[in-house]
Protein backbone atom coordinates (compact mmCIF):
# COMPACT_ATOMS: atom_id res chain seq x y z
CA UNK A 1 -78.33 -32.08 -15.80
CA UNK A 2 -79.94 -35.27 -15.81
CA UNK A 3 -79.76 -38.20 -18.74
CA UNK A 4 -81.82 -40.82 -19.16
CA UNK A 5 -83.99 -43.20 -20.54
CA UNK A 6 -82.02 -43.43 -23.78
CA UNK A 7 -79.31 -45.39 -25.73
CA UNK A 8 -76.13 -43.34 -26.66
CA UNK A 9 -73.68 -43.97 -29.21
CA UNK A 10 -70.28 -42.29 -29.92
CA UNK A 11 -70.96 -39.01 -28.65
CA UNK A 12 -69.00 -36.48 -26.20
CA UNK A 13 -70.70 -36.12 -22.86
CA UNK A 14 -69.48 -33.23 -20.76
CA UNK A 15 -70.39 -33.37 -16.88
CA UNK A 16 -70.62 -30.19 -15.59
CA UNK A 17 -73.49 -29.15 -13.48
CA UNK A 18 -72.56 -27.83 -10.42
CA UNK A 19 -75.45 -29.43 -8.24
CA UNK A 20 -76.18 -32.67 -9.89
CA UNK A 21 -75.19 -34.38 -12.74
CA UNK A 22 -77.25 -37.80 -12.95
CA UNK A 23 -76.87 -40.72 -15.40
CA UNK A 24 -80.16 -42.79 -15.67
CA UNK A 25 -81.98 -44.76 -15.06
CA UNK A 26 -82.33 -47.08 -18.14
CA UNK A 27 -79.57 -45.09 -19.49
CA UNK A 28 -76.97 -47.33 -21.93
CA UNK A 29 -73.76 -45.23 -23.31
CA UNK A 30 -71.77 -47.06 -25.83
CA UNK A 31 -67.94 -46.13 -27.16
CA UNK A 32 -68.43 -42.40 -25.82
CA UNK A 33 -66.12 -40.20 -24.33
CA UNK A 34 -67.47 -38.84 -21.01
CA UNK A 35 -66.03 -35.88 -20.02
CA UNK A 36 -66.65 -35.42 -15.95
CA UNK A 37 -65.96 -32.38 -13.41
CA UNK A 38 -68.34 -33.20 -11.15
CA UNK A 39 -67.55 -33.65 -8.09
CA UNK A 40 -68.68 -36.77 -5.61
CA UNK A 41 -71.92 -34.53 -3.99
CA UNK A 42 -72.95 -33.89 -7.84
CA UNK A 43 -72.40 -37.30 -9.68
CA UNK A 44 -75.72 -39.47 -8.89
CA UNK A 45 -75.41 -42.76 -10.82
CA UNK A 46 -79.00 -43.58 -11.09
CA UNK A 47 -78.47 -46.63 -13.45
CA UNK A 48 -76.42 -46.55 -16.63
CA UNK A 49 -74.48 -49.41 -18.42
CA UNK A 50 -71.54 -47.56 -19.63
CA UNK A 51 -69.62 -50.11 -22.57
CA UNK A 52 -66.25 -49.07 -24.68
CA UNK A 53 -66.21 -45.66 -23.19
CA UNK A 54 -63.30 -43.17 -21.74
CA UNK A 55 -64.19 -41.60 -18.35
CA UNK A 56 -62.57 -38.86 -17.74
CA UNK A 57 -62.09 -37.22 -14.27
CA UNK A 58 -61.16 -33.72 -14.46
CA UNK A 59 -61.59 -32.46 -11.07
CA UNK A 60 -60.25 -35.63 -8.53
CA UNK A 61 -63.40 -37.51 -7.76
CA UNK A 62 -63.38 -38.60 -3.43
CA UNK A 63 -65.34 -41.24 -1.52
CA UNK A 64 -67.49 -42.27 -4.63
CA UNK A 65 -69.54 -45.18 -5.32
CA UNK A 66 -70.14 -45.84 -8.78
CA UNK A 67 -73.41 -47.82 -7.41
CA UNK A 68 -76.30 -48.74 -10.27
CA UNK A 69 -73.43 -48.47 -12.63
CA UNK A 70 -72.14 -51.91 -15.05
CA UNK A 71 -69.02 -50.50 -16.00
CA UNK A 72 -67.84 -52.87 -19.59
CA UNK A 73 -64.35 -52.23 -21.24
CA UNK A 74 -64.14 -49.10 -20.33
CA UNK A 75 -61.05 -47.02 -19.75
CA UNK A 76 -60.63 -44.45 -16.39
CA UNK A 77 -58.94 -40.97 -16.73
CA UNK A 78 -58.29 -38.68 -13.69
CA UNK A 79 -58.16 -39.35 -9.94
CA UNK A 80 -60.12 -41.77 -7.91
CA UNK A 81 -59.60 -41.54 -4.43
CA UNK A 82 -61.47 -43.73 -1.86
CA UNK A 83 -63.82 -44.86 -4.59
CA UNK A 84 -65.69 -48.43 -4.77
CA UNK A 85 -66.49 -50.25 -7.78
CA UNK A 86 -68.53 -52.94 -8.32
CA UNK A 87 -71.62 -54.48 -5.81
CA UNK A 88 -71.40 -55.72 -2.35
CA UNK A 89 -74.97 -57.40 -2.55
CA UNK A 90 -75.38 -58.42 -6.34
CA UNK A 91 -73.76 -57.60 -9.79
CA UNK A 92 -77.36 -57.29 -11.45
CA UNK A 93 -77.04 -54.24 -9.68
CA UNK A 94 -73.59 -53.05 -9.66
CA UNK A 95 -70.43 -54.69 -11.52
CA UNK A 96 -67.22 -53.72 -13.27
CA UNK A 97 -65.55 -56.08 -15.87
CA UNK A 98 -62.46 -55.26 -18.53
CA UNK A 99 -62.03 -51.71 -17.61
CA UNK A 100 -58.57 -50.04 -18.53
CA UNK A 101 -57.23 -47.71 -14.84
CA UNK A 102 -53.73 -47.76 -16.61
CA UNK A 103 -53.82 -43.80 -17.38
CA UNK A 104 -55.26 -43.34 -13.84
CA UNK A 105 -54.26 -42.02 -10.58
CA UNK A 106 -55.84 -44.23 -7.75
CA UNK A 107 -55.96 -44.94 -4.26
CA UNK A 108 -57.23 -46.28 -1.84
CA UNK A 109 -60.29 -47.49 -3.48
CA UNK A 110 -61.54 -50.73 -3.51
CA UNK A 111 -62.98 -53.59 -6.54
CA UNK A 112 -65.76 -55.84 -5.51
CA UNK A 113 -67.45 -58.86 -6.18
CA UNK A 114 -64.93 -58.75 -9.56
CA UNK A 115 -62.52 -60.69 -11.87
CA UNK A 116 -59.58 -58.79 -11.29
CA UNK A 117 -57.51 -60.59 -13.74
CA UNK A 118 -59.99 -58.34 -16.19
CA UNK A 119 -58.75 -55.51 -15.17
CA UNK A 120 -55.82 -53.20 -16.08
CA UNK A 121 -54.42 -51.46 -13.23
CA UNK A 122 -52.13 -48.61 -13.27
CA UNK A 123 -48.15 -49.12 -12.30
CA UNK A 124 -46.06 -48.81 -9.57
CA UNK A 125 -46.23 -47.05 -7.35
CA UNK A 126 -49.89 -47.79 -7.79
CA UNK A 127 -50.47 -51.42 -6.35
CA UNK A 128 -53.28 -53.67 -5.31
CA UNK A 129 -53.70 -56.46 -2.63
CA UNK A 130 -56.00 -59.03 -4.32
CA UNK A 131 -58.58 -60.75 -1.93
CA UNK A 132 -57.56 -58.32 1.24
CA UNK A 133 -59.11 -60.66 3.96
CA UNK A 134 -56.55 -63.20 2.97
CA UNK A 135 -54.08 -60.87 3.87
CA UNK A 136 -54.77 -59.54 7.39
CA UNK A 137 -53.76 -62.63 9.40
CA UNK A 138 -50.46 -61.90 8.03
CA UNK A 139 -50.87 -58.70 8.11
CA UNK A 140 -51.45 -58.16 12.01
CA UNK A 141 -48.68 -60.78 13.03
CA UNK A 142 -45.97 -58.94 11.62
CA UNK A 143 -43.67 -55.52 13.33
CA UNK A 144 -43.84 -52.63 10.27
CA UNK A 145 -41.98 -49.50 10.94
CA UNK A 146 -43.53 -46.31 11.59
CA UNK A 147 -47.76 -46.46 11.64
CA UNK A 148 -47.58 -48.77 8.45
CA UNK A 149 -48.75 -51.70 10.78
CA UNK A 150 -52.15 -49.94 11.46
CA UNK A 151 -52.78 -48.70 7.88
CA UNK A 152 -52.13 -52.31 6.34
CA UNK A 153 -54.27 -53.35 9.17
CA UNK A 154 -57.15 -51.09 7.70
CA UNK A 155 -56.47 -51.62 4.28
CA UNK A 156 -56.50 -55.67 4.73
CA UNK A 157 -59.58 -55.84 7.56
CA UNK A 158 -62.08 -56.14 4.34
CA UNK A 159 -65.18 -58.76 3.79
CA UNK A 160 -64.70 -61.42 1.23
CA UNK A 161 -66.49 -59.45 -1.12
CA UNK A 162 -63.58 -57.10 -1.63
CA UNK A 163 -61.87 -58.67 -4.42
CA UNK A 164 -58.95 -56.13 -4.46
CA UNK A 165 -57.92 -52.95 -2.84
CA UNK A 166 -56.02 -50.33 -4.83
CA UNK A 167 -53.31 -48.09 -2.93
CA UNK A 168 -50.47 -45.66 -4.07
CA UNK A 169 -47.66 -46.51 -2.05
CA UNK A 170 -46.00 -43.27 -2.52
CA UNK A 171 -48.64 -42.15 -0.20
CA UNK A 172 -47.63 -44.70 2.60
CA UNK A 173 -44.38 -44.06 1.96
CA UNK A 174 -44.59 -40.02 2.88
CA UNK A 175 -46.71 -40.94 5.58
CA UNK A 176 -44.51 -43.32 7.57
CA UNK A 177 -41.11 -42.13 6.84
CA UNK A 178 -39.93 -44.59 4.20
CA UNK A 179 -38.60 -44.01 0.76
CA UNK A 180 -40.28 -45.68 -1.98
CA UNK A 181 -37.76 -48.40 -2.43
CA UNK A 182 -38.21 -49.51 0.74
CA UNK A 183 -41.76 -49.98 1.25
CA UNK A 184 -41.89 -52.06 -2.33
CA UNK A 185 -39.60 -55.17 -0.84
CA UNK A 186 -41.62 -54.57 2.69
CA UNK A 187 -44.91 -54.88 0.72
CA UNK A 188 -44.02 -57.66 -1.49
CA UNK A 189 -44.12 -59.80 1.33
CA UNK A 190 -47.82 -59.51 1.39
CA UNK A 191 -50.17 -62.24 0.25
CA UNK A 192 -51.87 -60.83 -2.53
CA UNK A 193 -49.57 -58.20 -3.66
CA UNK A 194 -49.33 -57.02 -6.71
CA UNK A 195 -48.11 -54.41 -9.43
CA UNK A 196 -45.98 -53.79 -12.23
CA UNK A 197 -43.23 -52.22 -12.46
């Protein structure tokens, strides 16, 4: 399916194409409710301005970039894993500003070239690093436990551009032997860290 070339107001929009499912270009969507199960080989952002909508993830949505996409108070359903939003290069192309991820499962997906203090993130165990690069200095002096050291190392090793880098520490918890009360006082020793509990 392919939509484009038009304005749309308050209307359902079900993604479900197996092959593709592209949005734009010239394509504006206003206080909809998108409904997507497309997976990352089928979504093609193509240029859409999406403002006061619900996206909703059915399927969990891997390694995307919602490129060509200005993403306005919206609010993100569903699973997000390794996903950028937002523009390394410019926001005329790309950009993400009050957008709701508090009903959201994500990870390891990174916010660029953005005011994070406009966005709502989800809760812990969800957290973010804000401004990553200012982090890794720290980040590589220190001894972590387990592998921690080398996935902080990754997750902080970012250009300036990253603004923040979302992670589920329930995740890093599994994977280096540590139960989730102990990683939050070993990661709120990082510059940048944040959540809420």
């Amino acid at each position: 399916m392919r939509i484009d070339n038009q304005k749309l107001v308050d209307i359902a929009l079900t993604l479900n194409d197996p092959d593709h499912n592209v949005l734009g270009p010239n394509l504006y969507i206003e206080s909809c409710q998108l409904y997507s199960h497309a997976s990352t080989s089928s979504l093609v952002i193509a240029g859409v301005t999406m403002t006061d909508c619900t996206f909703e993830q059915i399927e969990p949505l891997l390694n995307f970039h919602f490129e060509n996409a200005h993403l306005i108070n919206t609010s993100f359903i569903g699973t997000y894993d390794g996903c950028d939003f937002g523009d390394w290069d410019s926001n005329k192309r790309s950009s993400i500003k009050d957008c709701d991820f508090t009903e959201a499962k994500v990870n390891n997906s990174r916010f660029i070239n953005c005011d994070m203090a406009s966005i709502k993130l989800p809760s812990w165990p969800i957290f973010s690093i804000i401004n990553p690069c200012n982090a890794h200095e720290y980040v590589i002096g220190q001894d972590w436990p387990g592998d921690l050291g080398i996935d902080l190392d990754v997750i902080t090793d970012m250009p300036a551009e990253c603004s923040a880098i979302i992670m589920n520490a329930e995740k890093l918890a599994s994977d280096n032997e540590l139960s989730i009360t102990d990683i939050y006082y070993i990661l709120s020793n990082i510059p940048g860290f944040k959540t809420s509990l």
